[in-house]
N, C-alpha and C. Protein backbone atom coordinates (compact mmCIF):
# COMPACT_ATOMS: atom_id res chain seq x y z
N UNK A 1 -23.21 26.08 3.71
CA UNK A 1 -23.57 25.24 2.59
C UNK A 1 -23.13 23.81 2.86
N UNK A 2 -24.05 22.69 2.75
CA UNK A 2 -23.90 21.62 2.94
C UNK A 2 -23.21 20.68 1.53
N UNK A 3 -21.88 20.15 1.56
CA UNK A 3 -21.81 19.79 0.48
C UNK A 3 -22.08 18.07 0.54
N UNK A 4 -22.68 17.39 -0.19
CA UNK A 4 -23.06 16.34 -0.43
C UNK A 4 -21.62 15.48 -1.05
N UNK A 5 -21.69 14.34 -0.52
CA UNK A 5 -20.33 13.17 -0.72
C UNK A 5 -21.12 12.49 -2.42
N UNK A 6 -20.02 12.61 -3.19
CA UNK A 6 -20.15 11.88 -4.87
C UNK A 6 -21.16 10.81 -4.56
N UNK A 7 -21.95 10.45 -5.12
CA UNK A 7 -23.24 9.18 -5.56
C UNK A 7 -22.16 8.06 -6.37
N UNK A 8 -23.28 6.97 -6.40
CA UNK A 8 -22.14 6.42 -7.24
C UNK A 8 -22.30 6.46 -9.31
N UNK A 9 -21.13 6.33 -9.62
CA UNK A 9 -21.25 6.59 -11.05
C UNK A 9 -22.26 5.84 -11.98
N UNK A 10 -22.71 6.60 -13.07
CA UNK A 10 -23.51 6.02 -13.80
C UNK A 10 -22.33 5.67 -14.73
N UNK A 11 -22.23 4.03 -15.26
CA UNK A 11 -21.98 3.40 -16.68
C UNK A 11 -22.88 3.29 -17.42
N UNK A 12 -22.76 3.78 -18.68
CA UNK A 12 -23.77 2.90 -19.66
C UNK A 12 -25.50 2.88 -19.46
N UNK A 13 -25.65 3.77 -18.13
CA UNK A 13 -27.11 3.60 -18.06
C UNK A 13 -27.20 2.79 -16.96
N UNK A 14 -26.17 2.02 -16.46
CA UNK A 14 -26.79 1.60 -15.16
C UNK A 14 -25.59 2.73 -14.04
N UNK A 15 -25.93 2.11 -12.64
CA UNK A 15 -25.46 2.69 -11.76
C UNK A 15 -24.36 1.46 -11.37
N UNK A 16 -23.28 1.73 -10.74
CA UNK A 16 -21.75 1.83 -10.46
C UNK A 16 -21.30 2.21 -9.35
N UNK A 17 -21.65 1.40 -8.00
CA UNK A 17 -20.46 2.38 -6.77
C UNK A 17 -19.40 2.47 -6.70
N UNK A 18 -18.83 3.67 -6.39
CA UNK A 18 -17.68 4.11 -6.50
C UNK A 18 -16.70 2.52 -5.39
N UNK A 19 -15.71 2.24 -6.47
CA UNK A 19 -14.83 1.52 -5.57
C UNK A 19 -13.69 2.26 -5.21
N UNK A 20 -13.56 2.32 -3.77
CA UNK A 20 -12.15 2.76 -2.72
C UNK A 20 -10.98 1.28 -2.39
N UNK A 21 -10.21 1.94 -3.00
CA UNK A 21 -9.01 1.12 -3.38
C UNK A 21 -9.03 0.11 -1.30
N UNK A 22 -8.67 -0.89 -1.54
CA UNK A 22 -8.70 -1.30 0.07
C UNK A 22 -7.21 -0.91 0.51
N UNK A 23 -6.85 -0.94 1.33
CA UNK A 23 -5.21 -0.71 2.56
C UNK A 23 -4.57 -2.34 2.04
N UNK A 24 -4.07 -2.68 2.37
CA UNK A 24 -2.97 -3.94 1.96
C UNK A 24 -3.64 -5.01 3.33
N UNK A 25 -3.49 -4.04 4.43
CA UNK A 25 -4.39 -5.27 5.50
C UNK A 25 -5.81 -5.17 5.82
N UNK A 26 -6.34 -4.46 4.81
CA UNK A 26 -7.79 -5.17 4.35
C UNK A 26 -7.53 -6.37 3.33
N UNK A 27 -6.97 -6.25 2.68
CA UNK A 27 -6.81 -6.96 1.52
C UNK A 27 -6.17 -8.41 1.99
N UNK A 28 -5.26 -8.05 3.11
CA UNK A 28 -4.49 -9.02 3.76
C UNK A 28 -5.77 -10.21 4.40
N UNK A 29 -6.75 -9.24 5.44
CA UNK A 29 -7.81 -9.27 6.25
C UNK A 29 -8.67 -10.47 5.18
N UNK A 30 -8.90 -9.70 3.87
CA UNK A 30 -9.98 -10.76 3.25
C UNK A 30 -9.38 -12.18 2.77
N UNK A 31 -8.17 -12.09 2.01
CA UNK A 31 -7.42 -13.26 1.98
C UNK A 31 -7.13 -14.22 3.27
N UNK A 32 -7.29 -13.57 4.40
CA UNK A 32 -7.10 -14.83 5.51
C UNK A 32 -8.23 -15.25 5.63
N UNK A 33 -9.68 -14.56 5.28
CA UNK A 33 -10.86 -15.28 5.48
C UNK A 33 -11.43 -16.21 4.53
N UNK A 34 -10.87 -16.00 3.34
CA UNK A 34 -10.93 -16.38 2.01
C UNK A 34 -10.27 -18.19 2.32
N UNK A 35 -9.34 -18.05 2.85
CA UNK A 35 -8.46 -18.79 3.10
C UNK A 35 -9.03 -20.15 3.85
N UNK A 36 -9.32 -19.61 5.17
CA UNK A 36 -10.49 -20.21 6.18
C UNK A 36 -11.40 -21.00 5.53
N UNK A 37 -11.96 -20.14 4.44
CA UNK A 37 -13.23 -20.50 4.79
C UNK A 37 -12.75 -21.68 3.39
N UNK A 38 -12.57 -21.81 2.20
CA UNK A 38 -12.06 -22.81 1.35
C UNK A 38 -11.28 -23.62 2.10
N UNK A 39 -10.70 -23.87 3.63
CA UNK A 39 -10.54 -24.71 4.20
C UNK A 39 -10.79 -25.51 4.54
N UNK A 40 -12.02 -25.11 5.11
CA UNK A 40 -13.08 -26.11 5.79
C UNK A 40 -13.53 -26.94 4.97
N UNK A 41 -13.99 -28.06 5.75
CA UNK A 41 -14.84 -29.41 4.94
C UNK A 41 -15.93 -28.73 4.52
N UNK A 42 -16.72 -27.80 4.98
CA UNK A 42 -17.97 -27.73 4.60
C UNK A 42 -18.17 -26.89 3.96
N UNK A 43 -17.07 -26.32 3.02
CA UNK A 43 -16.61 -25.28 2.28
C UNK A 43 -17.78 -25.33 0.84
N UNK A 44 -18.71 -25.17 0.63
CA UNK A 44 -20.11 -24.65 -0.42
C UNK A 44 -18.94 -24.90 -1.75
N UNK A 45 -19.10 -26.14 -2.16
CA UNK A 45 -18.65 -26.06 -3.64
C UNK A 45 -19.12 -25.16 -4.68
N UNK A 46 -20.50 -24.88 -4.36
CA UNK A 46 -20.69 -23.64 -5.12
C UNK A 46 -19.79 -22.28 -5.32
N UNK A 47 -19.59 -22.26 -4.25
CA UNK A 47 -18.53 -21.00 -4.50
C UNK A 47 -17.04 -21.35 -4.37
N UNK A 48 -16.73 -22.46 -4.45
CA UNK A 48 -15.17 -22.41 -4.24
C UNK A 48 -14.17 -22.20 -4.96
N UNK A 49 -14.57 -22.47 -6.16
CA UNK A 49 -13.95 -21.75 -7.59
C UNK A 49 -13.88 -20.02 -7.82
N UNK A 50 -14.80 -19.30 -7.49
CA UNK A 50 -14.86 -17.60 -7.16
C UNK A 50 -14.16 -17.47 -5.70
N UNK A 51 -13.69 -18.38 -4.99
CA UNK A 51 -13.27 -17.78 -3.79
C UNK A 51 -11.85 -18.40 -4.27
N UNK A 52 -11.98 -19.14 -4.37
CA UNK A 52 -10.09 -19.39 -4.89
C UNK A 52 -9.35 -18.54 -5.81
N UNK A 53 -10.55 -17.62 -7.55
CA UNK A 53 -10.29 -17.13 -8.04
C UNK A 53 -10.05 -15.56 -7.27
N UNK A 54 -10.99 -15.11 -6.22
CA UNK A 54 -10.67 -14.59 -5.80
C UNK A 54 -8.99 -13.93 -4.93
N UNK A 55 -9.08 -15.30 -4.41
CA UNK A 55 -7.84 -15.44 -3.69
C UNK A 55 -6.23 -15.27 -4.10
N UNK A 56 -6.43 -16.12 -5.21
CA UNK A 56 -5.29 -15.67 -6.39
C UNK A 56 -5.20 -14.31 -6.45
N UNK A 57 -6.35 -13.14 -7.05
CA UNK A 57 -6.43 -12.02 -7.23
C UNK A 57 -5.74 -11.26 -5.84
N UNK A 58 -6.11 -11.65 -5.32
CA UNK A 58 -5.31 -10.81 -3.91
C UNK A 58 -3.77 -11.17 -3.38
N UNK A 59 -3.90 -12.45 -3.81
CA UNK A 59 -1.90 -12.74 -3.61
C UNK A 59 -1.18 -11.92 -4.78
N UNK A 60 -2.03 -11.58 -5.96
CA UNK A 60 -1.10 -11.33 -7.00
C UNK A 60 -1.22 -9.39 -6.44
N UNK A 61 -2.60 -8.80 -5.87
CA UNK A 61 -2.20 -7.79 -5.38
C UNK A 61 -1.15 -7.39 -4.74
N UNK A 62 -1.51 -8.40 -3.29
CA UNK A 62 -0.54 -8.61 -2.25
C UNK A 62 1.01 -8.34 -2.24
N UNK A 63 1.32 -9.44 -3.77
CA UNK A 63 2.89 -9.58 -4.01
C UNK A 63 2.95 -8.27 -4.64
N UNK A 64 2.42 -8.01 -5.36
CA UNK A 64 2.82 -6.55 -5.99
C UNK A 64 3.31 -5.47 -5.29
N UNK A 65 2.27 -4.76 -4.47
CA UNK A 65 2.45 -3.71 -3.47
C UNK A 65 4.00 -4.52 -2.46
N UNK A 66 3.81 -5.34 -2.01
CA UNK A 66 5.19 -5.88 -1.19
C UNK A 66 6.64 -5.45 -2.61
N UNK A 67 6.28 -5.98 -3.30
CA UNK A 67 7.51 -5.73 -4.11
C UNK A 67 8.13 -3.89 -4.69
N UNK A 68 6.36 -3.51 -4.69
CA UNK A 68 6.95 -2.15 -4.69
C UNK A 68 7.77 -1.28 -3.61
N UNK A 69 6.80 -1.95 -2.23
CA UNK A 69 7.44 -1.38 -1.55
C UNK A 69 8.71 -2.07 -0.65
N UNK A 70 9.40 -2.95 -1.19
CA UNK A 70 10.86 -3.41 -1.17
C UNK A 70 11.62 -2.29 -2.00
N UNK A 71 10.85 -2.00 -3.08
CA UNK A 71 11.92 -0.96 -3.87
C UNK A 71 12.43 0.26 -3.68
N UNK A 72 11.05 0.48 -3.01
CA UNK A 72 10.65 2.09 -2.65
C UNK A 72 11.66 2.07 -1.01
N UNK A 73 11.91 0.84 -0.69
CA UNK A 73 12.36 1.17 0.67
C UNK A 73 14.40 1.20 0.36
N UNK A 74 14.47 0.23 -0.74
CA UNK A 74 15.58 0.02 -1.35
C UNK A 74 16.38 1.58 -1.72
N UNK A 75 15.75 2.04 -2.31
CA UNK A 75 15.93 3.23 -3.00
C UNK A 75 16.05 3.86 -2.38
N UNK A 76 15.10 4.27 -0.82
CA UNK A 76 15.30 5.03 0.35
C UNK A 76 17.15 4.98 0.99
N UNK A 77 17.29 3.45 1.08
CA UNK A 77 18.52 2.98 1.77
C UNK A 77 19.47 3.57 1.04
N UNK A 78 19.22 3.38 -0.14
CA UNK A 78 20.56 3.77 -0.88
C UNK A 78 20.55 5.31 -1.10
N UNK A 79 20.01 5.79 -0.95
CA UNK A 79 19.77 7.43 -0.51
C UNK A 79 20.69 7.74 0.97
N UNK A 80 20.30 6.85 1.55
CA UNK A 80 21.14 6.63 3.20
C UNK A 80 22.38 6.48 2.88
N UNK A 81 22.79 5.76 2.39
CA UNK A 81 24.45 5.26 1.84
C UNK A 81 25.18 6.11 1.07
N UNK A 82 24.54 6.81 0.12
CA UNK A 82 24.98 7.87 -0.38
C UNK A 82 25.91 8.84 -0.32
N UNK A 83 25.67 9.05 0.89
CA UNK A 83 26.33 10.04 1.78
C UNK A 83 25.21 11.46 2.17
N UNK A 84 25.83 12.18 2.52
CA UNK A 84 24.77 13.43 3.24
C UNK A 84 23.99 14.26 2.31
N UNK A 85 22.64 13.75 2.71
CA UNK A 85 21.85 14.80 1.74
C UNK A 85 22.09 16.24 1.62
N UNK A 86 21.76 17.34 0.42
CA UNK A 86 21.62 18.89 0.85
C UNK A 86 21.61 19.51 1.97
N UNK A 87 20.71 18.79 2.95
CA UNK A 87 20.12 18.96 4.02
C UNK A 87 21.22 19.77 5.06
N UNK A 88 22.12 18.20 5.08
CA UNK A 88 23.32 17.81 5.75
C UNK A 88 24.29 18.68 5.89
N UNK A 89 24.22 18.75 4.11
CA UNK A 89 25.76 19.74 4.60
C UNK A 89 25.41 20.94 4.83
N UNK A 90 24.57 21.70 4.81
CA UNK A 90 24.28 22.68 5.47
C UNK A 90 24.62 22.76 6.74
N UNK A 91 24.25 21.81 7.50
CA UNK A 91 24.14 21.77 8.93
C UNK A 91 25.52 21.61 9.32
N UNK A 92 26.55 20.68 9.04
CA UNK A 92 28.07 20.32 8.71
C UNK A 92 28.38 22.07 8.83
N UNK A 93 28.09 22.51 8.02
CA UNK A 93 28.79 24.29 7.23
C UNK A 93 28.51 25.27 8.81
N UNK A 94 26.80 24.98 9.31
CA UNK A 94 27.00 25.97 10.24
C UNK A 94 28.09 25.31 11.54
N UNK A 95 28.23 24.19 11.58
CA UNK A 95 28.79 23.25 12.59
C UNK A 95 30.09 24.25 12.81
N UNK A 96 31.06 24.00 11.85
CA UNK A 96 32.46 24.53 11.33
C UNK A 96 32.40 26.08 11.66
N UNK A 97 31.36 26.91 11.49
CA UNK A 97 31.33 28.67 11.73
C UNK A 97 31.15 28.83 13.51
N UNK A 98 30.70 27.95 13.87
CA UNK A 98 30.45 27.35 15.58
C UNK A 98 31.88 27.46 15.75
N UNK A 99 32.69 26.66 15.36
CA UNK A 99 33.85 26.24 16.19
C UNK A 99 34.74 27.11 15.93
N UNK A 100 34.96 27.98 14.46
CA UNK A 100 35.54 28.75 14.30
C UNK A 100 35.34 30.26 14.97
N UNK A 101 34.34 30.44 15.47
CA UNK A 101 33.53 31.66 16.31
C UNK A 101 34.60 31.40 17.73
N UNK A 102 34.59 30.12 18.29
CA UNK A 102 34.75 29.29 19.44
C UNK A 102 36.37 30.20 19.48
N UNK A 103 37.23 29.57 18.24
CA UNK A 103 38.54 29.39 18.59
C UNK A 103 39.42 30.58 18.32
């Protein structure tokens, strides 16, 4: 049986493609082109207001995800500092039945 990949959604009567969230260096990827291209002298005043508005939109992504994942890595560390996970002392416990076998 062949299964067919989702269409995109109907709103309201019209049609809707499904949006896939982008990776951080896609997002990174479009902001440097974004960037470029409102650089240049010959930058289409027509669009430079939607590409700047754009641009904003993606630094404020950008900073977000960075800040989450400062926290998420924060939180990791201090998990590290902690001292020995469950894990740990298990391993510690058979360590000690080793040496006591030994002596």
């Amino acid at each position: 049986m062949v299964r067919s990949l989702p269409g995109p959604r109907r709103h309201r009567g019209s049609i809707m493609p499904r949006r896939k969230e982008n990776s951080f260096e896609e997002k990174m990827a479009e902001l440097t082109r974004l960037v470029d291209v409102i650089g240049r002298e010959d930058c289409p005043v027509d669009h430079l207001e939607s590409n700047v508005r754009r641009a904003v939109e993606l630094i404020r992504e950008l900073r977000s995800r960075l800040t989450a994942t400062e926290i998420s890595v924060r939180e990791v560390l201090a998990e590290l500092d902690a001292g020995p996970g469950p894990g740990d002392a298990v391993e510690e416990a058979g360590e000690d039945e080793e040496e006591d076998e030994e002596g």
